[in-house]
Protein backbone atom coordinates (compact mmCIF):
# COMPACT_ATOMS: atom_id res chain seq x y z
CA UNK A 1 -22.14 -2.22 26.17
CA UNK A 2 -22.45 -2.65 22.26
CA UNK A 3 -26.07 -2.06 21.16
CA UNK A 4 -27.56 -4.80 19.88
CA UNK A 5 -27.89 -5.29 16.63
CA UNK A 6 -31.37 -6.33 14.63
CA UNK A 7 -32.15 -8.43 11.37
CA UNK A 8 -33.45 -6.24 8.79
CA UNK A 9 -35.60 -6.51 5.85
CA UNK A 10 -35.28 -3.95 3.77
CA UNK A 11 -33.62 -0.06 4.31
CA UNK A 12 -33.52 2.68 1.56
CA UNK A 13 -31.12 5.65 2.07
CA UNK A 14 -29.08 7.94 0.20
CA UNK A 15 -25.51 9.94 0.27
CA UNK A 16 -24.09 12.76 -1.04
CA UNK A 17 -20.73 11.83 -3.18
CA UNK A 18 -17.49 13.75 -1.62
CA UNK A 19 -14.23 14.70 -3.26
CA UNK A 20 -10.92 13.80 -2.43
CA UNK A 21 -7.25 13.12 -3.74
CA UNK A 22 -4.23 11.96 -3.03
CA UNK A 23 -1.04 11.14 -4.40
CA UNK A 24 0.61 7.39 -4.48
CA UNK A 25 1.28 4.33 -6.70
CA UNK A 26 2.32 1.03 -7.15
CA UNK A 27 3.56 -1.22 -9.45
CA UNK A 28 4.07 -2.21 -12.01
CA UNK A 29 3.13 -6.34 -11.01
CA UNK A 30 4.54 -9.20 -13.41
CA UNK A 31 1.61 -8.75 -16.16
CA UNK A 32 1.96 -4.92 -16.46
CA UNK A 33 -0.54 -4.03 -14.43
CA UNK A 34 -0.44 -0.34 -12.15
CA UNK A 35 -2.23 1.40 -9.77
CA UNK A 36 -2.68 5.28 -8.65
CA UNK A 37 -4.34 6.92 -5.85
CA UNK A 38 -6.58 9.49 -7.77
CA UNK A 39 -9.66 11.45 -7.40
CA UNK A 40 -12.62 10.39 -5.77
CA UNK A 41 -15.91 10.06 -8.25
CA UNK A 42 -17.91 8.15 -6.58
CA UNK A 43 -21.36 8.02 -8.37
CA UNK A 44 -24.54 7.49 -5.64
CA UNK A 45 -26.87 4.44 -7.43
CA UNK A 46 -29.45 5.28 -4.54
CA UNK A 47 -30.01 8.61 -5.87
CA UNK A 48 -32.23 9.82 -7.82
CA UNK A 49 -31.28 9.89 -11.97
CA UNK A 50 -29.72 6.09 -11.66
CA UNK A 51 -31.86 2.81 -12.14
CA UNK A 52 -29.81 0.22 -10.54
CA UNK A 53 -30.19 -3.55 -9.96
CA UNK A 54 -30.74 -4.48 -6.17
CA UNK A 55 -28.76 -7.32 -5.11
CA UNK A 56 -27.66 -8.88 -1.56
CA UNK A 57 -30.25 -7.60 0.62
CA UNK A 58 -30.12 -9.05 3.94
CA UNK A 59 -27.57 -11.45 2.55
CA UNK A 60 -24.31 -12.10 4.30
CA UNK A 61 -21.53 -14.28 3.19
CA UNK A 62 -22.94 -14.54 -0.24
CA UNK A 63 -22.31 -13.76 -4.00
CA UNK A 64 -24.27 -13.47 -6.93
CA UNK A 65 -23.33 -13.36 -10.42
CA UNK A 66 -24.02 -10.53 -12.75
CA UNK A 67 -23.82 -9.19 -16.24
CA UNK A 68 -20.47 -6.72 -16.35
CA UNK A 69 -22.90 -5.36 -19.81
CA UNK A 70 -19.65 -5.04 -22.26
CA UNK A 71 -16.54 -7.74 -22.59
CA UNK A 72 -13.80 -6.96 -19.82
CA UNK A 73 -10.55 -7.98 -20.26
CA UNK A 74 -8.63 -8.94 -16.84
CA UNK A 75 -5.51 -10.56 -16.55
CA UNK A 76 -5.39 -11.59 -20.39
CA UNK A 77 -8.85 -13.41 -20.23
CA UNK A 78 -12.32 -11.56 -21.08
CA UNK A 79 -15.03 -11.91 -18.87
CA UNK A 80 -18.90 -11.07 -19.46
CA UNK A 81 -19.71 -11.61 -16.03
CA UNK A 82 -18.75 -11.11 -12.55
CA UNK A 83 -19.42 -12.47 -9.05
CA UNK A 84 -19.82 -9.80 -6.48
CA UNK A 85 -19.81 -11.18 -2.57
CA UNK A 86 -21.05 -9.53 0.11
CA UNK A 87 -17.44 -9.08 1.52
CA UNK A 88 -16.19 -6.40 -0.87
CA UNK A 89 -15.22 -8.91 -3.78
CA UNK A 90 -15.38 -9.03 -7.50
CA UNK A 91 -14.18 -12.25 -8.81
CA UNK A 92 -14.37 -13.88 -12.35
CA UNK A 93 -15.15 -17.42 -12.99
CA UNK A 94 -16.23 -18.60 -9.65
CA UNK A 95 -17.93 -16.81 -6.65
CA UNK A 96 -15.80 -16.34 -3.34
CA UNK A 97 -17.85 -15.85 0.00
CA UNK A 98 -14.94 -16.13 2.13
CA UNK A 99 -15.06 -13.49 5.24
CA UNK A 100 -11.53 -13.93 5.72
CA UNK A 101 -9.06 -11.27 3.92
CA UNK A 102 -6.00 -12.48 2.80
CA UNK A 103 -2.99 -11.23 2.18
CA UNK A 104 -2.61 -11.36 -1.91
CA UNK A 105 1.25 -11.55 -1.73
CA UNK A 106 1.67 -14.77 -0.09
CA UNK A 107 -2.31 -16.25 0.23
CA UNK A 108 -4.22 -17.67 -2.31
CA UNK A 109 -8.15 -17.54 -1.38
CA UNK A 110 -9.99 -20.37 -0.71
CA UNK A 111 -11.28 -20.39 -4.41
CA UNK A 112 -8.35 -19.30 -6.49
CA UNK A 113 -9.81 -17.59 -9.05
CA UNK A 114 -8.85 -13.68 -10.63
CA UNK A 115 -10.18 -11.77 -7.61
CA UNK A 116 -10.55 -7.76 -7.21
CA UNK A 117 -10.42 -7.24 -3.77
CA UNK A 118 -12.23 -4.13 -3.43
CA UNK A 119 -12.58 -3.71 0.07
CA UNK A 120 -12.56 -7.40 1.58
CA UNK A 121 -13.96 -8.11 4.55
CA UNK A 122 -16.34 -9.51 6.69
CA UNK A 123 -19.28 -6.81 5.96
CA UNK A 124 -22.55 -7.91 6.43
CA UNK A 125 -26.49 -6.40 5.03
CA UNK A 126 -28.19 -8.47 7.98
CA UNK A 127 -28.33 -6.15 10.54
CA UNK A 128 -30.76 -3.07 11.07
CA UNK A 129 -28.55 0.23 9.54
CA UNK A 130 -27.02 -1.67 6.89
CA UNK A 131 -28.73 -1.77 3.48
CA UNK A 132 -27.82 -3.87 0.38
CA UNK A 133 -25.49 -3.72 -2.88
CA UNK A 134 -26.02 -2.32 -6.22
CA UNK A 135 -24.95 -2.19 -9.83
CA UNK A 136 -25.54 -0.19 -13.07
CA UNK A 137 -23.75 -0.40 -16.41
CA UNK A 138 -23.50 3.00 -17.54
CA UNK A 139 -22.58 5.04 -20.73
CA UNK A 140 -22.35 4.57 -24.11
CA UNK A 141 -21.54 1.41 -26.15
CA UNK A 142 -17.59 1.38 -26.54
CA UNK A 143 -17.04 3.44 -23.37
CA UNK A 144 -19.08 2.12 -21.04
CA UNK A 145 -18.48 1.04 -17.48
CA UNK A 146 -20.08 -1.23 -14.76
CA UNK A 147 -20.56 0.36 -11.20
CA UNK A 148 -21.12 -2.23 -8.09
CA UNK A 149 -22.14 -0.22 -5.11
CA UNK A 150 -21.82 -1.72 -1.52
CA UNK A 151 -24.25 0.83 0.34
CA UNK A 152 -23.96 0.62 4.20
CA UNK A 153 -22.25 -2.00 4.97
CA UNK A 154 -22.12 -3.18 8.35
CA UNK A 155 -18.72 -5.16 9.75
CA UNK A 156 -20.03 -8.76 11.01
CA UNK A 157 -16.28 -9.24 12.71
CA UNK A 158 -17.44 -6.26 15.68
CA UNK A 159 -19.46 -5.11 18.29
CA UNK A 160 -19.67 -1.59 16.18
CA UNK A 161 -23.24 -0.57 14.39
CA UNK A 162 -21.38 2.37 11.77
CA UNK A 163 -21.47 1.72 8.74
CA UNK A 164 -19.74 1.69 5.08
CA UNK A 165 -19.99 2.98 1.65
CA UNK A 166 -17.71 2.56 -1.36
CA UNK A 167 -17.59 1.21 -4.92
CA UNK A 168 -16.32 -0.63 -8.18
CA UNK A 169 -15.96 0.73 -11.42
CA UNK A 170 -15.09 -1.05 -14.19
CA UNK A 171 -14.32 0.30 -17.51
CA UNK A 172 -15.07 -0.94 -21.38
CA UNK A 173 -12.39 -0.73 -23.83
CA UNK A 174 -9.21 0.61 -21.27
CA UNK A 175 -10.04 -2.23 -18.91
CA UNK A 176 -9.25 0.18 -16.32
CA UNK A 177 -10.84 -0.43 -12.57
CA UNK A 178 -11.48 2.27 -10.11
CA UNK A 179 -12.14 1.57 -6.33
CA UNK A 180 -14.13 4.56 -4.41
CA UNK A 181 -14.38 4.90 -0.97
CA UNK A 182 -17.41 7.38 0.12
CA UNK A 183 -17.28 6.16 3.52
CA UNK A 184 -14.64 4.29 4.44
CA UNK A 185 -14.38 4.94 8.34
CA UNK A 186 -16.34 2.51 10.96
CA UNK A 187 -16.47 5.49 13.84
CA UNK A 188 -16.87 3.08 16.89
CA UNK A 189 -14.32 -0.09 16.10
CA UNK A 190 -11.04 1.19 14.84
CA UNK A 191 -10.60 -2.54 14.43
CA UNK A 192 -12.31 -2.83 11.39
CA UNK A 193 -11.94 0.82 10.18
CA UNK A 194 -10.47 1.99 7.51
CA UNK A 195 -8.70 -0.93 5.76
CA UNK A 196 -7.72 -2.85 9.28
CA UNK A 197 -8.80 -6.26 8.83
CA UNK A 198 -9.12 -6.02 4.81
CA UNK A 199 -7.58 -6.25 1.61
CA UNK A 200 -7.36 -3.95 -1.17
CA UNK A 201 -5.85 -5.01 -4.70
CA UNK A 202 -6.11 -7.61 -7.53
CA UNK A 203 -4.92 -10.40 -8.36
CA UNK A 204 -4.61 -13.36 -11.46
CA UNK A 205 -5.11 -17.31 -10.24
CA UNK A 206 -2.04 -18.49 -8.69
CA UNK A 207 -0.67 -15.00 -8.62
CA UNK A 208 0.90 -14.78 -5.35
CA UNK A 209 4.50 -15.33 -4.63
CA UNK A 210 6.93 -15.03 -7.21
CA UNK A 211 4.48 -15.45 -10.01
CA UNK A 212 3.27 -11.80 -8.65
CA UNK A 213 0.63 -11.70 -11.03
CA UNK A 214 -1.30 -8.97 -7.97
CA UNK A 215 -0.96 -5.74 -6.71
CA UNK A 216 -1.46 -5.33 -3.55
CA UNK A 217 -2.85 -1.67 -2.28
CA UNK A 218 -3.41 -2.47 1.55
CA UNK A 219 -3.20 -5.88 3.30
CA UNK A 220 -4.77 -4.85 7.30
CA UNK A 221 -3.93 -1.31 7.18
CA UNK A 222 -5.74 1.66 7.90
CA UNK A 223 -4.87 3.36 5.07
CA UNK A 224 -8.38 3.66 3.15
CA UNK A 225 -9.24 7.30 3.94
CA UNK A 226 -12.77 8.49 3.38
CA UNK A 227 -13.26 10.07 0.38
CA UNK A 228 -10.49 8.60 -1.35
CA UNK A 229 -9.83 6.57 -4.42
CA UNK A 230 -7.57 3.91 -6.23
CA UNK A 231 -6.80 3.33 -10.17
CA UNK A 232 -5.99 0.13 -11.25
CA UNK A 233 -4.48 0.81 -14.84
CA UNK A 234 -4.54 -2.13 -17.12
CA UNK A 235 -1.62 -2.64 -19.60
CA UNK A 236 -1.68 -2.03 -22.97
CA UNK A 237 0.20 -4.23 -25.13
CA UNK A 238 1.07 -2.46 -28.19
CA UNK A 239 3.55 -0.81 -31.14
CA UNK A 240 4.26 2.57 -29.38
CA UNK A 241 6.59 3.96 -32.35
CA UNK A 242 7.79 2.72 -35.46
CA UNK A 243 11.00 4.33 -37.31
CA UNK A 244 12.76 2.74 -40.65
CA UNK A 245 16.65 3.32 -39.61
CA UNK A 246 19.17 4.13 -42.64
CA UNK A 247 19.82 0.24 -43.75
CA UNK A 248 16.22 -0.34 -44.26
CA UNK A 249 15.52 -2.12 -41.11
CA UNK A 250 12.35 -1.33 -39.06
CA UNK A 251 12.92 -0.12 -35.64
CA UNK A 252 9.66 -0.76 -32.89
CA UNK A 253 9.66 0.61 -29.45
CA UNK A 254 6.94 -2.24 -27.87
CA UNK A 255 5.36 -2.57 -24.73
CA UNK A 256 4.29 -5.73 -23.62
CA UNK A 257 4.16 -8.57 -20.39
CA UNK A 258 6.95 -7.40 -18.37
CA UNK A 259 9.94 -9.93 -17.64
CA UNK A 260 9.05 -12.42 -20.38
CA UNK A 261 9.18 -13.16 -23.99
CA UNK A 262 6.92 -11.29 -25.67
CA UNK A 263 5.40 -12.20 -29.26
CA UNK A 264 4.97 -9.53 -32.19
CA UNK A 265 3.78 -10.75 -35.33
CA UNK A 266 3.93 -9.16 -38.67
CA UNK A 267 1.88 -9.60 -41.92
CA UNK A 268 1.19 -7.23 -45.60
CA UNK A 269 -2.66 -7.88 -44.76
CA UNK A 270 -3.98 -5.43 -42.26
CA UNK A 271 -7.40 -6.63 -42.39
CA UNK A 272 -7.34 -10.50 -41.62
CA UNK A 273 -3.05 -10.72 -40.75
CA UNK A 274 -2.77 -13.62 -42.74
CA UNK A 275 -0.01 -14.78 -43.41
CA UNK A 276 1.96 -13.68 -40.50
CA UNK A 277 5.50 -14.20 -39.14
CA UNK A 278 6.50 -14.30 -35.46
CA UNK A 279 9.07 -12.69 -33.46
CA UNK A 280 10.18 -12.86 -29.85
CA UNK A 281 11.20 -10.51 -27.53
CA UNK A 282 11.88 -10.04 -23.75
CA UNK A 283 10.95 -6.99 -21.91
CA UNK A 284 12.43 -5.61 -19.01
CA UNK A 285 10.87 -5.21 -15.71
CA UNK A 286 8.52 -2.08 -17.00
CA UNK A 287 7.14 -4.22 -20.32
CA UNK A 288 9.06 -1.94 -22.86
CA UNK A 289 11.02 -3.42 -25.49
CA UNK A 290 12.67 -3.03 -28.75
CA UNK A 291 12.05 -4.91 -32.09
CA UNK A 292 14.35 -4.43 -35.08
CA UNK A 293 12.78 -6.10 -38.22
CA UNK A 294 15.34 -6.73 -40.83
CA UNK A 295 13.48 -7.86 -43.40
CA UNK A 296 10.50 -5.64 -43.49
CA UNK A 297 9.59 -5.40 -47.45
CA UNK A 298 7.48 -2.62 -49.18
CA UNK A 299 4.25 -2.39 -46.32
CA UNK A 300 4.30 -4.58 -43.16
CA UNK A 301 1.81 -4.70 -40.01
CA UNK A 302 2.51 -4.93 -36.48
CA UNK A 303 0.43 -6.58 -33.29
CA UNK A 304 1.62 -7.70 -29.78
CA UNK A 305 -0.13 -10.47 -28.87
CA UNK A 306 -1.86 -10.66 -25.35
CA UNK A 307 -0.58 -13.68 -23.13
C-alpha cells in the first residue's frame, strides 16, 4: 500500500552535485538549432554560496514569470523574461501549466507558445518530501546565465513518494541552454522514472510537423539517466570566411537558417550599415552556404540577418 502522502508548507534541503557524461546528439532542426549529451554541472541553489529566488512552493500546476536578468535570444525572438511551471517548463510569452507531456513532433501544447521542455511532467511541490523551485542569474555582464532549479520534485501522476532534482541553464550572448539532471530516477514508480511519461526538448510556436522548428531529446522514454546532461546549441548566423578569388569577386562561406533563403546584406559603413544591398541565398539542410559577390568595390561589410 502506497504511503500516503501529506500537504506541506515549507521543506529546506540540500544535495551534493554529481558528475556524469555521455555521448549523443541530435539535429540539426529546421532553424539550425542542435543538441549534445555533455557533462553534468549541475550547480546546487540550496547550498550555501548561492542567493536564489524561491518560487512555487507548495504550488502545483502553476507558473510564474521571471526576469531571465540579460536579453535571450530563442528561436529568432529575444526574450527578457520567462515563465517557469511547476511541470518542468520554460516557456516565453505565455505561461503553460499543462500536466500533460506532449510529444513535440506531432503535438502542439495547449498554449502554443516557444516552450523548453525541460523535464515535463506532472511534478508536484504539494506533498510532504517535495520542496519548491529556484532561480539565480549568475556571472558577469556579457556572459551571464540564468539557472531555474526544480528541487525535489514529487510526480502527482503516482502512488510513489521519491523524489526529483534537475535544472535549466540558460546562457547570455551564445544563447546556449543546458538541461541537468541531478536526480533524475523516481526509485518506487518506474512509471514516471526517468523520462517515462515526459518530454525533453524545445520547440518554436507552430513548430511541430513539417515546420520542425523542435528538437526533440525524449518523448516517454526512460532515457534521462541520473547525473546526466543535455546541450541545446543555438545557431549562429554568420560570415564564417571571406576570400577575394582571382577576378575580383568576393567569395563567403555563410551559415545561416537551414533549408531556406537566407539574406546577407552588404554596406562600406561598418558602423551604422547604411546604405546596404541585399542578397539571397539558400542553404542546405546543415545552414551552410556560399555567397559570391561580384561587385564588391574597394571595402565592403558583411551580416546575415536573423529570421
Amino acid at each position: 500500500m502506497a504511503t500516503l502522502r501529506v500537504l506541506r508548507s515549507a521543506l529546506v534541503m540540500g544535495l551534493i552535485a554529481g558528475y556524469g557524461q555521455v555521448v549523443m546528439a541530435i539535429g540539426p532542426d529546421n532553424y539550425g538549432y542542435t543538441a549534445v549529451a555533455t557533462t553534468l554541472n549541475f550547480e546546487d541553489l540550496t547550498v550555501p554560496g548561492f542567493n536564489p529566488v524561491e518560487i512555487l512552493d507548495t504550488e502545483n500546476d502553476t507558473a510564474v514569470t521571471i526576469p531571465i536578468g540579460f536579453s535571450f535570444k530563442f528561436y529568432g525572438a529575444t526574450y527578457t523574461s520567462v515563465s517557469v511551471s511547476s511541470n518542468g517548463l520554460l516557456t516565453f510569452g505565455n505561461a503553460n501549466t499543462s500536466a500533460v507531456p506532449v510529444d513535440l513532433s506531432k503535438t502542439a501544447p495547449t498554449v502554443d507558445v516557444p516552450t523548453i521542455a525541460v523535464f515535463w511532467h506532472d511534478w508536484t511541490f504539494q506533498y510532504l518530501g517535495s520542496d519548491e523551485a529556484y532561480y539565480q542569474t549568475l556571472g558577469m555582464p556579457g556572459s551571464r546565465r540564468l539557472i531555474v532549479q526544480w528541487n525535489f520534485a514529487l510526480s502527482n501522476s503516482g502512488p510513489g513518494n521519491d523524489t526529483v532534482t534537475f535544472e535549466a541553464k540558460l546562457f547570455e550572448g551564445s544563447n546556449k541552454i543546458e538541461f541537468h539532471y541531478n536526480d533524475a530516477t523516481v526509485d518506487d514508480d518506474v512509471n514516471v522514472s526517468n523520462g517515462t511519461d515526459a518530454t525533453v526538448g524545445i520547440r518554436a510556436a507552430g513548430g511541430q510537423g513539417a515546420v520542425k522548428r523542435y528538437l526533440q531529446w525524449s518523448f516517454n522514454k526512460a532515457v534521462i539517466a541520473d547525473s546526466s546532461a543535455l546541450q541545446f546549441i543555438a545557431p549562429a548566423f554568420r560570415v564564417s570566411s571571406i576570400q577575394r578569388l582571382s577576378n575580383g569577386h568576393m567569395l563567403l562561406q555563410c551559415v545561416g537558417e537551414p533549408n531556406v533563403s537566407n539574406t546577407i546584406q552588404a554596406s562600406t559603413n561598418l558602423v551604422t550599415f547604411s546604405p546596404f544591398v541585399s542578397f539571397s541565398m539558400v542553404a542546405d539542410a546543415t545552414g551552410s552556404f556560399q555567397f559570391e559577390d561580384a561587385s564588391p568595390g574597394l571595402t565592403r561589410f558583411y551580416r546575415i540577418l536573423v529570421p
